[in-house]
PDB file of N, CA and C in Angstrom:
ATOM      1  N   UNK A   1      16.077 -42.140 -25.460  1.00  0.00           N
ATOM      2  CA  UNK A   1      14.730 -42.411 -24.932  1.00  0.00           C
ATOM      3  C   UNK A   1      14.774 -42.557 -23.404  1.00  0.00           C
ATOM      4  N   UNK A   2      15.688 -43.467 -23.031  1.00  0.00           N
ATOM      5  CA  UNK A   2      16.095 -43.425 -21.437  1.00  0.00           C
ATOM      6  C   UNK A   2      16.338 -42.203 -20.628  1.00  0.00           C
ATOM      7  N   UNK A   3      16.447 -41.186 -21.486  1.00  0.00           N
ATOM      8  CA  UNK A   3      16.946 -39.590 -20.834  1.00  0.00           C
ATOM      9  C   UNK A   3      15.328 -39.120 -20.543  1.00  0.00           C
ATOM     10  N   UNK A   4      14.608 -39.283 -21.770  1.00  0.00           N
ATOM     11  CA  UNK A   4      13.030 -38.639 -21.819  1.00  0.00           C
ATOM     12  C   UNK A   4      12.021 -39.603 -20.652  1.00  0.00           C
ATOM     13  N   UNK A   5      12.427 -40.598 -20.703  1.00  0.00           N
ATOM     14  CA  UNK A   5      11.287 -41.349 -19.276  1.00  0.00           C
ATOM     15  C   UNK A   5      12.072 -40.680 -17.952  1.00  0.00           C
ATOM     16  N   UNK A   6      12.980 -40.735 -18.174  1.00  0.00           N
ATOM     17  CA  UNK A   6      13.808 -40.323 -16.286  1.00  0.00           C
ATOM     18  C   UNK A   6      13.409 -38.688 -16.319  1.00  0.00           C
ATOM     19  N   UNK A   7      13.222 -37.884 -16.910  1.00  0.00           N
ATOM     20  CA  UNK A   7      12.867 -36.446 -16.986  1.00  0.00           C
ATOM     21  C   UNK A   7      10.982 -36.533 -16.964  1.00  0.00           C
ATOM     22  N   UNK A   8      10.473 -37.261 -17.618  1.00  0.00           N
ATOM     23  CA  UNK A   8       8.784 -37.483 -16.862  1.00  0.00           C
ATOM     24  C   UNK A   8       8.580 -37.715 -15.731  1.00  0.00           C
ATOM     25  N   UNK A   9       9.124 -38.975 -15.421  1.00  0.00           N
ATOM     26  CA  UNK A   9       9.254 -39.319 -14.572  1.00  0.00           C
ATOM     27  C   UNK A   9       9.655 -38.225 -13.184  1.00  0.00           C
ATOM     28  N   UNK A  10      10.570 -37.766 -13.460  1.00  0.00           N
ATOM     29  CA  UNK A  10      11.148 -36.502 -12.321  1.00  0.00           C
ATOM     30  C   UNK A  10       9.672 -35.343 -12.513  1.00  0.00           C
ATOM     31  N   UNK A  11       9.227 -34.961 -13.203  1.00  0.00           N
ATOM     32  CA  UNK A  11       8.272 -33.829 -13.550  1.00  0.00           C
ATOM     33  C   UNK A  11       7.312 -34.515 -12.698  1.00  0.00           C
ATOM     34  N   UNK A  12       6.816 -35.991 -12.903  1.00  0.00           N
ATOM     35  CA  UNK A  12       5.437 -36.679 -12.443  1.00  0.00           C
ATOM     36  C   UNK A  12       5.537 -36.034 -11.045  1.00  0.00           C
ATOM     37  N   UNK A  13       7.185 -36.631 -10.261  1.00  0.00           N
ATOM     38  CA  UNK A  13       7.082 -36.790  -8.757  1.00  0.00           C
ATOM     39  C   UNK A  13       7.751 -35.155  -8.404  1.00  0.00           C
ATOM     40  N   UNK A  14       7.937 -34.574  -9.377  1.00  0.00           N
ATOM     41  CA  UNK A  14       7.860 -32.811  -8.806  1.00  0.00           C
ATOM     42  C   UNK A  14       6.500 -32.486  -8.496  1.00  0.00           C
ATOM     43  N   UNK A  15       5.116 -32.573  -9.833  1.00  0.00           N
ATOM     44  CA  UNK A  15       3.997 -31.914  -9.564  1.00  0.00           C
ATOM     45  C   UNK A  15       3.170 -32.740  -8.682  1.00  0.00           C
ATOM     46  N   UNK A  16       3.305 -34.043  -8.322  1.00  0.00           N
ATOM     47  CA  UNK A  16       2.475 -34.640  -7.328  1.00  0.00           C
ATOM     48  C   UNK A  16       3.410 -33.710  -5.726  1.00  0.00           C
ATOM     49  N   UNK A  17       4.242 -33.711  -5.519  1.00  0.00           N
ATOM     50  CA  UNK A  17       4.862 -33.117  -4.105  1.00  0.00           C
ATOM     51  C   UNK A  17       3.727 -31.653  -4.430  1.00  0.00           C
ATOM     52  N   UNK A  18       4.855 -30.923  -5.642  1.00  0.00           N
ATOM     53  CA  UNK A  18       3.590 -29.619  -5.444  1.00  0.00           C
ATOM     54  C   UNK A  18       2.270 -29.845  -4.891  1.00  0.00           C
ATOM     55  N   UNK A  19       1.490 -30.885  -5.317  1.00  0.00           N
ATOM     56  CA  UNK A  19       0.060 -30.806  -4.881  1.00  0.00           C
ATOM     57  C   UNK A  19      -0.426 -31.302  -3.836  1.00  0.00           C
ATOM     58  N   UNK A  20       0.638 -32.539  -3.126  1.00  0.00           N
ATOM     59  CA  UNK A  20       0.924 -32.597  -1.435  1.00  0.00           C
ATOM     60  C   UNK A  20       0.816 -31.204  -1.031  1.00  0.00           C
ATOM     61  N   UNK A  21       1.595 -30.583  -1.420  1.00  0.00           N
ATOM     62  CA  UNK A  21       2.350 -29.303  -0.730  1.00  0.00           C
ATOM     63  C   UNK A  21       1.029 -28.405  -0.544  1.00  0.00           C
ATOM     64  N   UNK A  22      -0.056 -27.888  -1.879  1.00  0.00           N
ATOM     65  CA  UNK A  22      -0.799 -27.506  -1.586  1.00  0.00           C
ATOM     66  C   UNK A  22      -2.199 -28.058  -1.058  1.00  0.00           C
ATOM     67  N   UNK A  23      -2.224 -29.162  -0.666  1.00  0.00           N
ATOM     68  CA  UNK A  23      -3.151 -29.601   0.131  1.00  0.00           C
ATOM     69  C   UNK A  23      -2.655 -29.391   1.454  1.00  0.00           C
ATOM     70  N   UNK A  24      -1.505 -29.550   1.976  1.00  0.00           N
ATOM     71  CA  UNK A  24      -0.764 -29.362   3.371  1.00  0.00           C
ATOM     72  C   UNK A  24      -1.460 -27.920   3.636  1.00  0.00           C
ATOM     73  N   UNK A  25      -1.227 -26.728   2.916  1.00  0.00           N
ATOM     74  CA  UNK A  25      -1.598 -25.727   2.703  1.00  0.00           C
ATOM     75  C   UNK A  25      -2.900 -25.342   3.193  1.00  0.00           C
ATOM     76  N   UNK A  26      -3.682 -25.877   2.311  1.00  0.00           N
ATOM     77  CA  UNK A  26      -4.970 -25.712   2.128  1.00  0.00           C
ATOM     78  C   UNK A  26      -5.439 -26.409   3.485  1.00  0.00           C
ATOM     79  N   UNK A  27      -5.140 -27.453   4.277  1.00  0.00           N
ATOM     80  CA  UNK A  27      -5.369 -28.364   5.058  1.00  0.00           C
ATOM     81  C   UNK A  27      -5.407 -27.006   6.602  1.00  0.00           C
ATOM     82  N   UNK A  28      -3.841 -26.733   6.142  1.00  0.00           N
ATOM     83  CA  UNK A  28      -3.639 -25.555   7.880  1.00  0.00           C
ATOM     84  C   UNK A  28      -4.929 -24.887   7.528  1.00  0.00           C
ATOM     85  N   UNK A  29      -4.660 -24.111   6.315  1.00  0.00           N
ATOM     86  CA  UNK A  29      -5.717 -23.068   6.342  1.00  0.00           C
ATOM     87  C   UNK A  29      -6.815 -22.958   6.684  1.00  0.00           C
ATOM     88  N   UNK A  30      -7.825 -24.438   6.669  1.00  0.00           N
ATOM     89  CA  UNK A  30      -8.918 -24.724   7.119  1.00  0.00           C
ATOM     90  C   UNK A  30      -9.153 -24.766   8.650  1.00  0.00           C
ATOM     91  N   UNK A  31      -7.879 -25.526   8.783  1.00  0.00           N
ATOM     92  CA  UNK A  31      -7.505 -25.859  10.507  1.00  0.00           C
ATOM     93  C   UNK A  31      -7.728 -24.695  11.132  1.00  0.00           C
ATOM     94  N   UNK A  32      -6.721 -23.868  10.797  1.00  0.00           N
ATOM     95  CA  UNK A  32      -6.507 -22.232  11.203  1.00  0.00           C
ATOM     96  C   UNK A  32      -7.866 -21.713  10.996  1.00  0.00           C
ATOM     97  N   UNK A  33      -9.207 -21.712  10.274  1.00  0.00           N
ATOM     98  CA  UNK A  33     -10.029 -21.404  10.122  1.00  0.00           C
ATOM     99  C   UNK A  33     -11.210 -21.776  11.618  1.00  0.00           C
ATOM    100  N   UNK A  34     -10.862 -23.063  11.129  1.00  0.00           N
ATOM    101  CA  UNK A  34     -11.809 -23.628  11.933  1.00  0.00           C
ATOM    102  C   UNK A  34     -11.321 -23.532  13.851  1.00  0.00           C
ATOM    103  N   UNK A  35     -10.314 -23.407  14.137  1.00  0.00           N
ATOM    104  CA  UNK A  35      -9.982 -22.713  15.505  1.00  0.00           C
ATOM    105  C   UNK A  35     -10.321 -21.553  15.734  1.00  0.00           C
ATOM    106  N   UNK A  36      -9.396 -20.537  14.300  1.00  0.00           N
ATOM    107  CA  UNK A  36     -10.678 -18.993  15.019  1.00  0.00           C
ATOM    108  C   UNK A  36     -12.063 -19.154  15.126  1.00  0.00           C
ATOM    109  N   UNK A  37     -12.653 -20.393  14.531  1.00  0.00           N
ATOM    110  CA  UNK A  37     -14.352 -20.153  14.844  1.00  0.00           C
ATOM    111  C   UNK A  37     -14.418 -20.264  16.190  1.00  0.00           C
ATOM    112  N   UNK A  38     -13.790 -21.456  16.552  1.00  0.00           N
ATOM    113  CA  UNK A  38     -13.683 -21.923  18.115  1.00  0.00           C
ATOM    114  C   UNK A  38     -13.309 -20.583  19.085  1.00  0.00           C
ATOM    115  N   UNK A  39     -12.133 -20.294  18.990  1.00  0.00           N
ATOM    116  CA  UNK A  39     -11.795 -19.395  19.892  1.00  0.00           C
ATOM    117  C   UNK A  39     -13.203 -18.318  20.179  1.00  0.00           C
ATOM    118  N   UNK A  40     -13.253 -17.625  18.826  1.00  0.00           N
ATOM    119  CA  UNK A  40     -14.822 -16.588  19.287  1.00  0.00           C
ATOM    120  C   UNK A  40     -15.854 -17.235  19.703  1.00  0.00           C
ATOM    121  N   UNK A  41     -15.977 -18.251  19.746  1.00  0.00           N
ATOM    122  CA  UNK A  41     -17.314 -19.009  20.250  1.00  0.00           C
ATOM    123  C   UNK A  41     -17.134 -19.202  21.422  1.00  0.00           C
ATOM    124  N   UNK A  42     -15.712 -19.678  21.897  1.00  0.00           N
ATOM    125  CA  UNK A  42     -15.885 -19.191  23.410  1.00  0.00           C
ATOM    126  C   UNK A  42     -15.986 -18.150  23.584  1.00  0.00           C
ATOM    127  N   UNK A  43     -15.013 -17.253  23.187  1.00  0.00           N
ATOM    128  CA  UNK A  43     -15.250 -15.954  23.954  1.00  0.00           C
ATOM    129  C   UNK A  43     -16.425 -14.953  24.015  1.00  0.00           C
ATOM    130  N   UNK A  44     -17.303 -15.224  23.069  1.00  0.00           N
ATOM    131  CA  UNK A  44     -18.563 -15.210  22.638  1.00  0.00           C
ATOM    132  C   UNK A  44     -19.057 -15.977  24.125  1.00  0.00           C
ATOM    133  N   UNK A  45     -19.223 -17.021  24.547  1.00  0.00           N
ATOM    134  CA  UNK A  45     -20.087 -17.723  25.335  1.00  0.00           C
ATOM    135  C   UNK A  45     -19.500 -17.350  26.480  1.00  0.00           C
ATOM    136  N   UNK A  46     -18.375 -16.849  27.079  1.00  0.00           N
ATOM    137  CA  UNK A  46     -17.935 -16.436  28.376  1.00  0.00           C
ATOM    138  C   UNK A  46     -19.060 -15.467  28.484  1.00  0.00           C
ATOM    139  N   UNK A  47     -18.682 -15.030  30.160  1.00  0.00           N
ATOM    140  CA  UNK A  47     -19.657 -14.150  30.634  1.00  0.00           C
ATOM    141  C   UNK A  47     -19.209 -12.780  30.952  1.00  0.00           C
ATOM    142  N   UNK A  48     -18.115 -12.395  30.032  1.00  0.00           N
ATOM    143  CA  UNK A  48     -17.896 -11.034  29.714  1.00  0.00           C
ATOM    144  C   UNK A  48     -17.404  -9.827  30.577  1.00  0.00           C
ATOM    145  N   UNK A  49     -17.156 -10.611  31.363  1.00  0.00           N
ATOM    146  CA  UNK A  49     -16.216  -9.499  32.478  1.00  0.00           C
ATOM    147  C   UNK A  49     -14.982  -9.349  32.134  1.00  0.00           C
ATOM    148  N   UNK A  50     -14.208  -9.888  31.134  1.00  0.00           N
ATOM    149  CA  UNK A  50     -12.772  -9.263  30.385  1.00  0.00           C
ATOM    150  C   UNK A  50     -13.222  -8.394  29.329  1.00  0.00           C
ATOM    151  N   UNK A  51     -14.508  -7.879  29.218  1.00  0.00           N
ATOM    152  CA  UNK A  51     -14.311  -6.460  28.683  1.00  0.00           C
ATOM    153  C   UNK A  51     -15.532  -6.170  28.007  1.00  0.00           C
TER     154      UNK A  51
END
């Protein structure tokens, strides 16, 4: 029985990291999202003499 709690146990704190992991993920991705908005919005609002 002591073998079967230490093996849940290991599974619990594997799939909680996984889902750290994909929130970390998901987190850049937004980040990364939300800067390219930024970047074109300046370059959008400059006054267009680089091209």
């Amino acid at each position: 029985m002591e073998v079967m709690w230490k093996i849940e146990q290991i599974v619990f704190v594997v799939q909680r990291n996984v889902f750290v992991m994909e929130m970390n993920v998901f987190l850049v991705i937004v980040v990364e999202r939300l800067v390219v908005m930024e970047v074109v919005v300046v370059v959008e609002e400059g006054d267009g003499d680089e091209g």
